[in-house]
Protein backbone atom coordinates (compact mmCIF):
# COMPACT_ATOMS: atom_id res chain seq x y z
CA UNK A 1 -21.29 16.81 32.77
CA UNK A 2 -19.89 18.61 29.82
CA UNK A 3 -22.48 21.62 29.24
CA UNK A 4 -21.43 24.90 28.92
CA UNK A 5 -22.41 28.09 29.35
CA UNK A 6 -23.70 30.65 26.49
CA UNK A 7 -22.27 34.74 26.87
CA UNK A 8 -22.20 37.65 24.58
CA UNK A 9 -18.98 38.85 24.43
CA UNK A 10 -18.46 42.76 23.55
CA UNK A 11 -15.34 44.11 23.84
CA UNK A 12 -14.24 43.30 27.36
CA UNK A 13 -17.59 43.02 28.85
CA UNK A 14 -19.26 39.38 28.88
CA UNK A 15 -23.06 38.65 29.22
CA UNK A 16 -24.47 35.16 30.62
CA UNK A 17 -27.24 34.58 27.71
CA UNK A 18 -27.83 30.92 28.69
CA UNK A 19 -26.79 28.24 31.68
CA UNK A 20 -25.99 24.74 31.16
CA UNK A 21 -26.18 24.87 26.77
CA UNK A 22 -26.42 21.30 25.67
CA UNK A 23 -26.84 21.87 22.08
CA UNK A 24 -26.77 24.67 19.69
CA UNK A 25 -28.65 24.50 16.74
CA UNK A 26 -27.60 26.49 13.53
CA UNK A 27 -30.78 28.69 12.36
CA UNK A 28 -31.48 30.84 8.93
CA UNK A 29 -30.53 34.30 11.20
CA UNK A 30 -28.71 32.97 14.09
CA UNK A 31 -28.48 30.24 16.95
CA UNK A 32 -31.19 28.38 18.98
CA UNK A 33 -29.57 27.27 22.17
CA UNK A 34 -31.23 24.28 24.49
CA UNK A 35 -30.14 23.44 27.84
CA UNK A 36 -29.99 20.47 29.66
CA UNK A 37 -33.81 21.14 31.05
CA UNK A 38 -35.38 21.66 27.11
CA UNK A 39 -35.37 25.71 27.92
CA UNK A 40 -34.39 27.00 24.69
CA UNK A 41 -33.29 30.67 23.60
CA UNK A 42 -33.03 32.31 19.94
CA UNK A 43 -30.40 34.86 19.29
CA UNK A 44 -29.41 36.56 16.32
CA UNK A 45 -25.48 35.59 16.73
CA UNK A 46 -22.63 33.44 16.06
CA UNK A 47 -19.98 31.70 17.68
CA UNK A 48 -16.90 33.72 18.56
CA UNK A 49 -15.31 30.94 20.53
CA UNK A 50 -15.69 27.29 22.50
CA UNK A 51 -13.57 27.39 25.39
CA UNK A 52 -14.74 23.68 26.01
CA UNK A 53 -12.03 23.04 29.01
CA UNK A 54 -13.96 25.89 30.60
CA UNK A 55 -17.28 25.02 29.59
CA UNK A 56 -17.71 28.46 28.26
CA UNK A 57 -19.42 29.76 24.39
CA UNK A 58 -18.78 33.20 23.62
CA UNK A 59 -21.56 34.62 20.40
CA UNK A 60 -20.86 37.48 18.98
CA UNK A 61 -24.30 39.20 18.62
CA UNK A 62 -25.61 40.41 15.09
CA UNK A 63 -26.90 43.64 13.79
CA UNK A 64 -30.77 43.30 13.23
């Protein structure tokens, strides 16, 4: 399997947002992530970094 899993990374600190991401969809004030299972989660962020060797997407969350 090659999902990964979706964090919010601030500073040092990192915050699971979403388990086994399978696509991530590109939306007018952020990202829609989907899983494997359909589940899918809005956040008003973008990508900071694909660490795809450790199945691992760190957003960067945006002011509101």
């Amino acid at each position: 399997m090659c999902e990964a899993n979706a964090y919010i990374r601030s500073g040092q600190q990192e915050e699971l947002i979403l388990e086994n991401v399978d696509r991530i969809i590109p939306v007018g004030d952020g990202l829609l992530l989907e899983d494997i299972f359909g589940h899918r989660k809005h956040i008003k962020a973008r990508i900071q970094e694909l660490s795809l060797v450790d199945h691992k997407i760190y957003l960067e969350k945006l002011e509101d």
